[in-house]
N, C-alpha and C. Protein backbone atom coordinates (compact mmCIF):
# COMPACT_ATOMS: atom_id res chain seq x y z
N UNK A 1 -4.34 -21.00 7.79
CA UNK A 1 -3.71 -22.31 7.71
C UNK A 1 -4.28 -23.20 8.81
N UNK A 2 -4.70 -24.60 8.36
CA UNK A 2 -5.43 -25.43 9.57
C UNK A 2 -3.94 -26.07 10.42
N UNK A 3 -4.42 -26.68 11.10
CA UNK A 3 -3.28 -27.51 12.06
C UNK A 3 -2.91 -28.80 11.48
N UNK A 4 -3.85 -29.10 10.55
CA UNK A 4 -3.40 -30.56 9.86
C UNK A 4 -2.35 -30.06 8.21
N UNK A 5 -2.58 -28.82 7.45
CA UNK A 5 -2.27 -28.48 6.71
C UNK A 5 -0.82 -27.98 6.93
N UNK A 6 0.35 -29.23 6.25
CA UNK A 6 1.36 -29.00 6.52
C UNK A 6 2.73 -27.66 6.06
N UNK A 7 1.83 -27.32 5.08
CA UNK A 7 2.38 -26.35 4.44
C UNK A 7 2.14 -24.80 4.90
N UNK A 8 3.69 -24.19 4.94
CA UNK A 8 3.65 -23.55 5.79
C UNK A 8 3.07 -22.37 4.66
N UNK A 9 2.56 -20.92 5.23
CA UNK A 9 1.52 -19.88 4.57
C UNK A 9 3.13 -19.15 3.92
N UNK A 10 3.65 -18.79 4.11
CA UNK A 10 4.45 -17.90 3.88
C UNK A 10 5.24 -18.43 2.47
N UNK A 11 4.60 -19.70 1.83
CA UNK A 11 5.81 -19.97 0.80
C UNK A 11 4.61 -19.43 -0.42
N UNK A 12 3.34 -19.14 0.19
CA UNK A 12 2.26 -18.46 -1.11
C UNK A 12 3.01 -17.01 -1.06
N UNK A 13 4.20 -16.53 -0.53
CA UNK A 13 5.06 -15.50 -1.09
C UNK A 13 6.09 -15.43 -2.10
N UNK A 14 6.43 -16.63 -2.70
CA UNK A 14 7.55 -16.84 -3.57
C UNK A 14 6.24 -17.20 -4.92
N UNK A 15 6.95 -16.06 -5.70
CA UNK A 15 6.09 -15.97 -7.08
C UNK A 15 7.06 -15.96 -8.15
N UNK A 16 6.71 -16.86 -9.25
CA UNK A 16 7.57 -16.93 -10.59
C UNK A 16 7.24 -15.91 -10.93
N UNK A 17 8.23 -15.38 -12.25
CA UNK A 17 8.14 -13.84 -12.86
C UNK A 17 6.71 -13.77 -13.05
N UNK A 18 6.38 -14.70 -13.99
CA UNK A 18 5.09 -14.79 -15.03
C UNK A 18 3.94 -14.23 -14.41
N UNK A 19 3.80 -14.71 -13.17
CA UNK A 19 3.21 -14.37 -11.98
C UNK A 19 2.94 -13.86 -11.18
N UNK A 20 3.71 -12.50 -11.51
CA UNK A 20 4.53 -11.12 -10.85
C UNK A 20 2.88 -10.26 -10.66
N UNK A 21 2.83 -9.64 -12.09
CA UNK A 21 1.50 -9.21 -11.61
C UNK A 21 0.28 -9.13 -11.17
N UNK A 22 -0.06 -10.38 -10.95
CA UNK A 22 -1.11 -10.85 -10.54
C UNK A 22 -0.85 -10.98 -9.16
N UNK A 23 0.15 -11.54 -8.50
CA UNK A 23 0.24 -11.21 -7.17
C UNK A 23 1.07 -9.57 -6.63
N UNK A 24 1.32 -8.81 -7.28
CA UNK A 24 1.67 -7.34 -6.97
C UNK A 24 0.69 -6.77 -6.77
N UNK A 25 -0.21 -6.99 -7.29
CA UNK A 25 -2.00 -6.23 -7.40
C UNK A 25 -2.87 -5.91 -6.49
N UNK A 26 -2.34 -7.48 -5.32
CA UNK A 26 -2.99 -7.65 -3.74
C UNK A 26 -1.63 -6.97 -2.84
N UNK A 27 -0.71 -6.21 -3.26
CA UNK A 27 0.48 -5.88 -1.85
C UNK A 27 -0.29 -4.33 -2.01
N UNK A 28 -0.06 -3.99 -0.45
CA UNK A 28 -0.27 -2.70 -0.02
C UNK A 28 1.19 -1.65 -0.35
N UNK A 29 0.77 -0.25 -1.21
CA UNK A 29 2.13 0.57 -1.44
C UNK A 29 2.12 1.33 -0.51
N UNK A 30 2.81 1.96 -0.37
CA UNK A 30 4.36 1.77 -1.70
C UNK A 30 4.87 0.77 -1.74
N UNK A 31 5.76 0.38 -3.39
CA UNK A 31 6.31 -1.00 -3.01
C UNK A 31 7.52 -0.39 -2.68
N UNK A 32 8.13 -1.44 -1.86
CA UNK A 32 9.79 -1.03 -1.61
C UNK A 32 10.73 -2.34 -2.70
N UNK A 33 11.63 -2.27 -3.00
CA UNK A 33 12.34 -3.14 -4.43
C UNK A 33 13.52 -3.10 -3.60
N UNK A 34 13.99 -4.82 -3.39
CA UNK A 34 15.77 -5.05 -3.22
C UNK A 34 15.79 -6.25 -4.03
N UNK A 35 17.17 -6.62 -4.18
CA UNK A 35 17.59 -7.62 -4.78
C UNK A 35 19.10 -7.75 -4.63
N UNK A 36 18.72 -9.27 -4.56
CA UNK A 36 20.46 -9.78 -4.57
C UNK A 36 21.01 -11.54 -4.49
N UNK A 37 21.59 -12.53 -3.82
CA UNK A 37 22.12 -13.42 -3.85
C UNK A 37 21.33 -13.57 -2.56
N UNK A 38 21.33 -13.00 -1.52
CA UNK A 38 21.55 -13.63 -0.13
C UNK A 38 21.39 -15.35 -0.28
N UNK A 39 22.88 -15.60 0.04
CA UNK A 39 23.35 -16.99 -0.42
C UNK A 39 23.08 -17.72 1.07
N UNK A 40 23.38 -17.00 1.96
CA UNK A 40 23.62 -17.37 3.69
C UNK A 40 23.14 -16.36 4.28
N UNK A 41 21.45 -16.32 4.81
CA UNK A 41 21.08 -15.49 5.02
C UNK A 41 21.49 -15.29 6.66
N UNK A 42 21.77 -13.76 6.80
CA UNK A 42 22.42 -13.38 8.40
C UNK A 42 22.07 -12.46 8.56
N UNK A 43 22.80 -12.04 10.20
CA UNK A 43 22.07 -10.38 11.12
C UNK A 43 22.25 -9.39 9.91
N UNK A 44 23.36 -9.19 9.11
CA UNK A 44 23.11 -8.06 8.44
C UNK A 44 22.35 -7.66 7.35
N UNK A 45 21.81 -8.87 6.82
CA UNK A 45 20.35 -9.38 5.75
C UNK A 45 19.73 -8.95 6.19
N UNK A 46 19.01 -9.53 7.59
CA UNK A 46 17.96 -9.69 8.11
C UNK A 46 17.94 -8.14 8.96
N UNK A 47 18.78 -7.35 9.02
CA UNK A 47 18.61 -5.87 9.63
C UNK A 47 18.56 -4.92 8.28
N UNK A 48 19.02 -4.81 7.50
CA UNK A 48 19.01 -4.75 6.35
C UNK A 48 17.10 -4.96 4.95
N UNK A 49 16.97 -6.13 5.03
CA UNK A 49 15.43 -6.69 5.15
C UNK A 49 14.29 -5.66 5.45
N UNK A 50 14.55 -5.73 7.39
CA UNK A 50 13.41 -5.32 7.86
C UNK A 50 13.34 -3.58 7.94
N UNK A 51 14.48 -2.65 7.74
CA UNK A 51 14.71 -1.42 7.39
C UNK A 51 13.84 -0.99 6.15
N UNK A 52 14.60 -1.87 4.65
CA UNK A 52 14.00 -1.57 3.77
C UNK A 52 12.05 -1.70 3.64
N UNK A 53 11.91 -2.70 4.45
CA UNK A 53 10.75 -2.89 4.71
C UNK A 53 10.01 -2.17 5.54
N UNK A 54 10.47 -1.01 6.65
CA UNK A 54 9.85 0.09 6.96
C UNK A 54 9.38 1.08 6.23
N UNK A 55 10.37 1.03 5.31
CA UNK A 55 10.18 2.46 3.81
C UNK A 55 8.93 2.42 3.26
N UNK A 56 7.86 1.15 3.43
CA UNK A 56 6.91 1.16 2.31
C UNK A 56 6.02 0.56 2.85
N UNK A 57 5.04 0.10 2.42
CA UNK A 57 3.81 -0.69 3.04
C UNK A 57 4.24 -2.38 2.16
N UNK A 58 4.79 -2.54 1.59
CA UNK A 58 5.19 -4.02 1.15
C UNK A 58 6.61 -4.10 0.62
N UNK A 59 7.49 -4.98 0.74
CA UNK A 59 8.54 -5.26 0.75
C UNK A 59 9.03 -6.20 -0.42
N UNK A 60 9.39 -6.70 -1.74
CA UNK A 60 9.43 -7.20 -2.63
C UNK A 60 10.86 -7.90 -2.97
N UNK A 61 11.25 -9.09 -2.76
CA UNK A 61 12.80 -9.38 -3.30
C UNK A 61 12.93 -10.27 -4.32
N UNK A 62 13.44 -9.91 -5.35
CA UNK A 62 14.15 -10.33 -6.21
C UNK A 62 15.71 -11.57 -6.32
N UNK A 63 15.08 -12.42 -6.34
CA UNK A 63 16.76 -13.14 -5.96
C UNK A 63 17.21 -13.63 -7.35
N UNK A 64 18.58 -13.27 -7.61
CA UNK A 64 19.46 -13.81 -8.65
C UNK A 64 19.40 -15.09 -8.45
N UNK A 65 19.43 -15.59 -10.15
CA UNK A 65 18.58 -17.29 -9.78
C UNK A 65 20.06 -17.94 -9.98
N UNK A 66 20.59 -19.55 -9.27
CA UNK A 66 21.73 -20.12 -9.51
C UNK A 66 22.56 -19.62 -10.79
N UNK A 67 22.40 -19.43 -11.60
CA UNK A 67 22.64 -19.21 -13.37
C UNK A 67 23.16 -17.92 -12.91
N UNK A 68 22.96 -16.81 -12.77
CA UNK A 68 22.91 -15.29 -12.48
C UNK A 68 23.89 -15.12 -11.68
N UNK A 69 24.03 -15.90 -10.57
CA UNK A 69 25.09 -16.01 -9.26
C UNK A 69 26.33 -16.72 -9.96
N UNK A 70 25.92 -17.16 -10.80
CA UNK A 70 27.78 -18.07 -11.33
C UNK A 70 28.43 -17.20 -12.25
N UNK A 71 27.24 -16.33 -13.03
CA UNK A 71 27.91 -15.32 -13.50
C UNK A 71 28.71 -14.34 -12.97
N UNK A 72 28.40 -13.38 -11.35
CA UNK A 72 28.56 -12.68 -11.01
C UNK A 72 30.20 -13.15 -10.20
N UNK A 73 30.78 -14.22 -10.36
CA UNK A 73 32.06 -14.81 -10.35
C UNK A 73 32.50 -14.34 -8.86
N UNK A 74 31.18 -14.98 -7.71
CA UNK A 74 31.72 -15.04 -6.36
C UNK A 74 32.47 -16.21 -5.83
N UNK A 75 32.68 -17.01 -6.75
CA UNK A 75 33.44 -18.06 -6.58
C UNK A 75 32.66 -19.46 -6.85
N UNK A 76 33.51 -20.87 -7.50
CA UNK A 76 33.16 -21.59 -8.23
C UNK A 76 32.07 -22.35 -7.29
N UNK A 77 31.70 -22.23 -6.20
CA UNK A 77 30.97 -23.35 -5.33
C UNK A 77 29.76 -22.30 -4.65
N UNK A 78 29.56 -21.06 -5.45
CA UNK A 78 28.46 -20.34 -5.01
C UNK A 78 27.65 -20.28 -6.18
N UNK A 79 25.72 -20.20 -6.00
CA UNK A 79 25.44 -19.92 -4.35
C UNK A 79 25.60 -21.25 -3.75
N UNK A 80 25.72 -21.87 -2.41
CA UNK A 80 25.36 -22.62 -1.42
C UNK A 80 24.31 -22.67 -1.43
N UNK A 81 23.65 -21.83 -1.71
CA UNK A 81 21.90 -22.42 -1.44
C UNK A 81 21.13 -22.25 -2.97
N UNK A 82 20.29 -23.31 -3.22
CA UNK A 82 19.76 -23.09 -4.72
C UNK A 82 18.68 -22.08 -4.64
N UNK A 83 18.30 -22.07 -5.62
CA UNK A 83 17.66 -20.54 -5.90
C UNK A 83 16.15 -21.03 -5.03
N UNK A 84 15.90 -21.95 -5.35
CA UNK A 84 14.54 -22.11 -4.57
C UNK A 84 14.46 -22.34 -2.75
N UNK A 85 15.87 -22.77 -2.73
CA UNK A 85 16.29 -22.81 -0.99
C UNK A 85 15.81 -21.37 -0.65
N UNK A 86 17.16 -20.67 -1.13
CA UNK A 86 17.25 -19.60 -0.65
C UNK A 86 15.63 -18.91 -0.71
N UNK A 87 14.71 -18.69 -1.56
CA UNK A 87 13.52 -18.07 -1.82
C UNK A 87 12.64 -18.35 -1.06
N UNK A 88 12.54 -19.85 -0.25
CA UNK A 88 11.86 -20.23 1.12
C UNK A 88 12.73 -19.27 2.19
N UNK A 89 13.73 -19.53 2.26
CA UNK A 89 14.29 -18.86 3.30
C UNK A 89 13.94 -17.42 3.37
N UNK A 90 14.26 -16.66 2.72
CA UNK A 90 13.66 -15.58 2.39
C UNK A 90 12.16 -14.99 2.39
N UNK A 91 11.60 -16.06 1.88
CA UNK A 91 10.15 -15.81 2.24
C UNK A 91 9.31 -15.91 3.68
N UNK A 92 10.31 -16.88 4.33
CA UNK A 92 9.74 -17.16 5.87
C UNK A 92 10.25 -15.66 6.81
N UNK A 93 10.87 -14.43 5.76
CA UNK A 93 10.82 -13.56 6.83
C UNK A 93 9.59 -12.82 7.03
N UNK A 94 9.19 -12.24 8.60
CA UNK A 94 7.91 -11.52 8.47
C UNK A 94 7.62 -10.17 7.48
N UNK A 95 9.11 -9.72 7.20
CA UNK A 95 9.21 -8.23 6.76
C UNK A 95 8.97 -8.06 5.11
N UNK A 96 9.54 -9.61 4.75
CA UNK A 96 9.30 -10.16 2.99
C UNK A 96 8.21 -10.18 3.00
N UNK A 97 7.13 -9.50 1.89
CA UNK A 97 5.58 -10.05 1.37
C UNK A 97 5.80 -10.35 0.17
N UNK A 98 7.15 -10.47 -1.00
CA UNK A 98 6.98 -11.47 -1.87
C UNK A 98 8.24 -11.23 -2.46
N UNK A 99 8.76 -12.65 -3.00
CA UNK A 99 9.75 -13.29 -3.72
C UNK A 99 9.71 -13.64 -4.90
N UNK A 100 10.82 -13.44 -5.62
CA UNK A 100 10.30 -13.60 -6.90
C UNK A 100 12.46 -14.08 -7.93
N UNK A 101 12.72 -14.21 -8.75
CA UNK A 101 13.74 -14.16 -9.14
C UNK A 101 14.04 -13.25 -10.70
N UNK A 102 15.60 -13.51 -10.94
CA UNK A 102 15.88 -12.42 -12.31
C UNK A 102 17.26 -13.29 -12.55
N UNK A 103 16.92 -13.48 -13.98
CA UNK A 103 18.34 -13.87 -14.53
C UNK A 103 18.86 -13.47 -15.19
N UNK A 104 18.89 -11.96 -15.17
CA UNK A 104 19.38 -11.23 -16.21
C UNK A 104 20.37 -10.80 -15.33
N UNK A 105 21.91 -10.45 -15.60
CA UNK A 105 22.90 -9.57 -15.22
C UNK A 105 22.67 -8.48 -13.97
N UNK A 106 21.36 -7.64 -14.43
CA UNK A 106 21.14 -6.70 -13.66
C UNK A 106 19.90 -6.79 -13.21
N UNK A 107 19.22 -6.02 -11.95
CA UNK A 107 17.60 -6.04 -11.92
C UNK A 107 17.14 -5.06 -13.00
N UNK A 108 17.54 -4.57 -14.17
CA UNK A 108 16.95 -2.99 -14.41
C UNK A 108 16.01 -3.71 -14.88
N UNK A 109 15.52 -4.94 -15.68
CA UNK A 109 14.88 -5.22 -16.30
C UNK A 109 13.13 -5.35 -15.46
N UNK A 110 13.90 -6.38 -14.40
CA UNK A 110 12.74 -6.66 -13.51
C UNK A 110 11.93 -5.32 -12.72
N UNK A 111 13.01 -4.54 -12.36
CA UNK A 111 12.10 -3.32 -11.91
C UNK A 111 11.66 -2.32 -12.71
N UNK A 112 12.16 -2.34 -14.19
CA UNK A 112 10.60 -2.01 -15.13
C UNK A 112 9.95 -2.76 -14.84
N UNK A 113 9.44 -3.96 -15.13
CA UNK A 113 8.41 -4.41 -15.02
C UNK A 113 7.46 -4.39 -13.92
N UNK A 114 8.04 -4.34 -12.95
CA UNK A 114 7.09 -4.19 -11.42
C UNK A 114 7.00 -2.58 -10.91
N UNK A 115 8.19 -1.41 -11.38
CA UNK A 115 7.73 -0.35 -11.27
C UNK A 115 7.11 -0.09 -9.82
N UNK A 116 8.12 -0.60 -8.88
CA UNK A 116 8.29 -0.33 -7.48
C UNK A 116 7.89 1.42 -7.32
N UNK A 117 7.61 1.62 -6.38
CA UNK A 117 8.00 2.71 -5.90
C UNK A 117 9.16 3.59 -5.55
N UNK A 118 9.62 2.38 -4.20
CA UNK A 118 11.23 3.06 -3.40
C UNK A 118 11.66 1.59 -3.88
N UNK A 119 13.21 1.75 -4.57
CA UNK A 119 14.81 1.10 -4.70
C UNK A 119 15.33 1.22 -3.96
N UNK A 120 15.74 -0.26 -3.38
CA UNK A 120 16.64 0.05 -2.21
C UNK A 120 17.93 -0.96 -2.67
N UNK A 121 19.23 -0.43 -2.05
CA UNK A 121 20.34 -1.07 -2.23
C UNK A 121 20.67 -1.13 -1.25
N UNK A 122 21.70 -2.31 -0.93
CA UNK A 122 22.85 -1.92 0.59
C UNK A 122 23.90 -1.96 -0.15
N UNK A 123 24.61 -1.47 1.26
CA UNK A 123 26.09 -1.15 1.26
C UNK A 123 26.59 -0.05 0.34
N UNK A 124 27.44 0.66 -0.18
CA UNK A 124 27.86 2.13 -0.25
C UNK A 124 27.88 2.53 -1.95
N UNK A 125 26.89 2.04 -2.37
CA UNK A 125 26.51 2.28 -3.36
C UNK A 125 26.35 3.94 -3.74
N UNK A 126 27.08 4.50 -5.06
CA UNK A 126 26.77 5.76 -5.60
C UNK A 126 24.99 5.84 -6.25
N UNK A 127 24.45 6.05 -5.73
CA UNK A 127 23.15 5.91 -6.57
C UNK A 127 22.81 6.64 -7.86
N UNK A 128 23.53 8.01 -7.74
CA UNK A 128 23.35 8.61 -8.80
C UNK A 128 23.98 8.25 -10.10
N UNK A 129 24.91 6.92 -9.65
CA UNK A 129 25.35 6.41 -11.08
C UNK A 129 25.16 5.40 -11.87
N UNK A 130 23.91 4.92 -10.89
CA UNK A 130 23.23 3.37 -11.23
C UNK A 130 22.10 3.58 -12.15
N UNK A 131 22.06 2.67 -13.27
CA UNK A 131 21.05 2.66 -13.82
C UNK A 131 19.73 2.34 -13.68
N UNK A 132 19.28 1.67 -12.55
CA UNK A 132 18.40 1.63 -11.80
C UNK A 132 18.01 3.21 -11.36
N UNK A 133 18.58 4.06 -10.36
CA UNK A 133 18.07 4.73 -10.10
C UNK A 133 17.64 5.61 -11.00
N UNK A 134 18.38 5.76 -12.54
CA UNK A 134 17.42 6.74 -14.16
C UNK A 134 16.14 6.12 -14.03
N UNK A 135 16.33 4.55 -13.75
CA UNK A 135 15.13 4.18 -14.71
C UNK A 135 14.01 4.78 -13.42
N UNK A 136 14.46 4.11 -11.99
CA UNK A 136 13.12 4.74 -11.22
C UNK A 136 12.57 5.93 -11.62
N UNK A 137 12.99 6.86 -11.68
CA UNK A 137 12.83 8.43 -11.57
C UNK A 137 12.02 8.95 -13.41
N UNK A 138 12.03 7.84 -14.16
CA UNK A 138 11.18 7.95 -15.16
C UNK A 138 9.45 7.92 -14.83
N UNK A 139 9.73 6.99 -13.60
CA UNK A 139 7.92 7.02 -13.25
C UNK A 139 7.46 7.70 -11.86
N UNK A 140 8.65 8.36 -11.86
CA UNK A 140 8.65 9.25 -9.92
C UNK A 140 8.94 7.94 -8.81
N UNK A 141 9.75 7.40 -8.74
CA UNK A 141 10.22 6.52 -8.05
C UNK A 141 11.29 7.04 -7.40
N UNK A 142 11.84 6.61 -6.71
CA UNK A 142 13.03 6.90 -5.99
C UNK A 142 13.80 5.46 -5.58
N UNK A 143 15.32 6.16 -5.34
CA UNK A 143 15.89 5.15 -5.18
C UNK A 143 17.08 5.79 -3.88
N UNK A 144 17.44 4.48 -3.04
CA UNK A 144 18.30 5.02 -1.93
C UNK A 144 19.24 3.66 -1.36
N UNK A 145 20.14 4.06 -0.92
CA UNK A 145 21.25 3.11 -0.01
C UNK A 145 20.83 3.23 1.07
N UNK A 146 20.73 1.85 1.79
CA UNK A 146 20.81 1.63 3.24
C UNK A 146 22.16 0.86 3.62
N UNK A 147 22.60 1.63 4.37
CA UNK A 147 24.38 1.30 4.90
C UNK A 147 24.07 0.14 5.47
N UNK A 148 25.10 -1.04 4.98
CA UNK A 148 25.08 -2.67 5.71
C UNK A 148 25.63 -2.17 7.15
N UNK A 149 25.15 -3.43 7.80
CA UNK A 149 25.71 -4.12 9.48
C UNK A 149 27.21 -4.14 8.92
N UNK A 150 28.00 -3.57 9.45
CA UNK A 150 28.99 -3.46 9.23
C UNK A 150 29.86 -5.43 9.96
N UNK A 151 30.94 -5.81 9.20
CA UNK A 151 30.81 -6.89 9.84
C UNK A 151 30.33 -8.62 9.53
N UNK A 152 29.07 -8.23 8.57
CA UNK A 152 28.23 -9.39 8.52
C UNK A 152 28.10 -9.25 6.77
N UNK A 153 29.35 -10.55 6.27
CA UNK A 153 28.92 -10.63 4.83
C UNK A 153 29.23 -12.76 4.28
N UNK A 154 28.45 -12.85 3.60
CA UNK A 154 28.12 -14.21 3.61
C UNK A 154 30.10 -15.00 2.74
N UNK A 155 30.57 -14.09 2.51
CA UNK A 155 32.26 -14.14 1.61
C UNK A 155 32.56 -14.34 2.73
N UNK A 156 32.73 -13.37 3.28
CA UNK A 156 33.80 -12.83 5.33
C UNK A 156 33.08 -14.31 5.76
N UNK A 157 31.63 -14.79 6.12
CA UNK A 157 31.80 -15.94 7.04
C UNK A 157 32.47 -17.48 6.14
N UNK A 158 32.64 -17.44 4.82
CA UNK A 158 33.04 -18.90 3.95
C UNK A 158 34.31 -18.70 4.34
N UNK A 159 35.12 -17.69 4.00
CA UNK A 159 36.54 -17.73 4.63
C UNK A 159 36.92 -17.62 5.83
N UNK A 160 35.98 -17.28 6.72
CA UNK A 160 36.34 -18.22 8.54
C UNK A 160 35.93 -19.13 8.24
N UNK A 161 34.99 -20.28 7.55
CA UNK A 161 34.65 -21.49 7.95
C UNK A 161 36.08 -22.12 7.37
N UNK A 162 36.08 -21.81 5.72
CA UNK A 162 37.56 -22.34 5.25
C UNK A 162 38.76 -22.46 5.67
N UNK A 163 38.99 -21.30 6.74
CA UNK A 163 39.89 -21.22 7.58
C UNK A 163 40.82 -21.96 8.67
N UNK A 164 38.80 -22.65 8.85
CA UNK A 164 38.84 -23.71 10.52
C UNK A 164 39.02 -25.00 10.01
N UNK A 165 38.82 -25.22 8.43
CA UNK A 165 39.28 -26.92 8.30
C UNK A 165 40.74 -27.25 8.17
């Protein structure tokens, strides 16, 4: 990136689906696979993030696009951040090497298609009962929980802010 070139390098990490494989082709594996809302990204994201991103040589997130998040009925004024906010945000971490979204209900769809390596979930997820983790284990994949920052959830901080008006 030059010094006059205002655009920052890290947003050539946010890739439309369509676009998926052609930029998966250049990440170093294993891939590691998360996905989710992060609506308000915080310490327990961002510890969370850079964990899953030890597991593998590239790090891959999936974000539920606005449409996907209204379904999942976290309440009528979420997400707070639109799908493309949040996907900069996300992408400006060092531990993210690419972004991408899913508007389907679940990821199972998207991780056929990209056929990660390691699945990662947070928080206290049964894995052996997720359909994600069948589908990994069709191509020798694996799948695992990493326990959240206990403490740090983007619900828990809207109802202290709601609290204080």
């Amino acid at each position: 990136m030059h010094a006059h070139d205002p655009t920052p390098a890290f947003l050539s990490k946010i890739c439309i689906r369509s676009d998926l494989l052609t930029h998966l082709s250049g990440l170093p594996r294993p891939w590691v696979f998360t996905n989710g809302v992060f609506d308000v990204l915080h310490r327990g994201h961002v510890m969370y993030l850079a964990q899953a991103r030890s597991l593998g040589g590239s790090l891959i997130v999936a974000l539920n696009t606005d449409a996907s998040v209204r379904r999942l009925g976290k309440g009528e004024d979420r997400p707070l951040n639109q799908e493309m906010d949040r996907a900069i945000v996300m992408a400006s971490q060092q531990c993210v090497d690419l972004v991408t979204w899913f508007d389907e209900d679940t990821p199972v769809q998207i991780i056929a298609e990209i056929r990660p390596d390691i699945l990662v979930k947070g928080g206290d997820y049964d894995m052996d009962v997720l359909p994600e983790t069948a589908l990994m284990h069709t191509w020798g994949g694996r799948a695992q929980a990493l326990p959240f920052v206990e403490g740090y959830s983007t619900t828990r901080l809207l109802q202290r802010i709601r609290a204080s008006n």
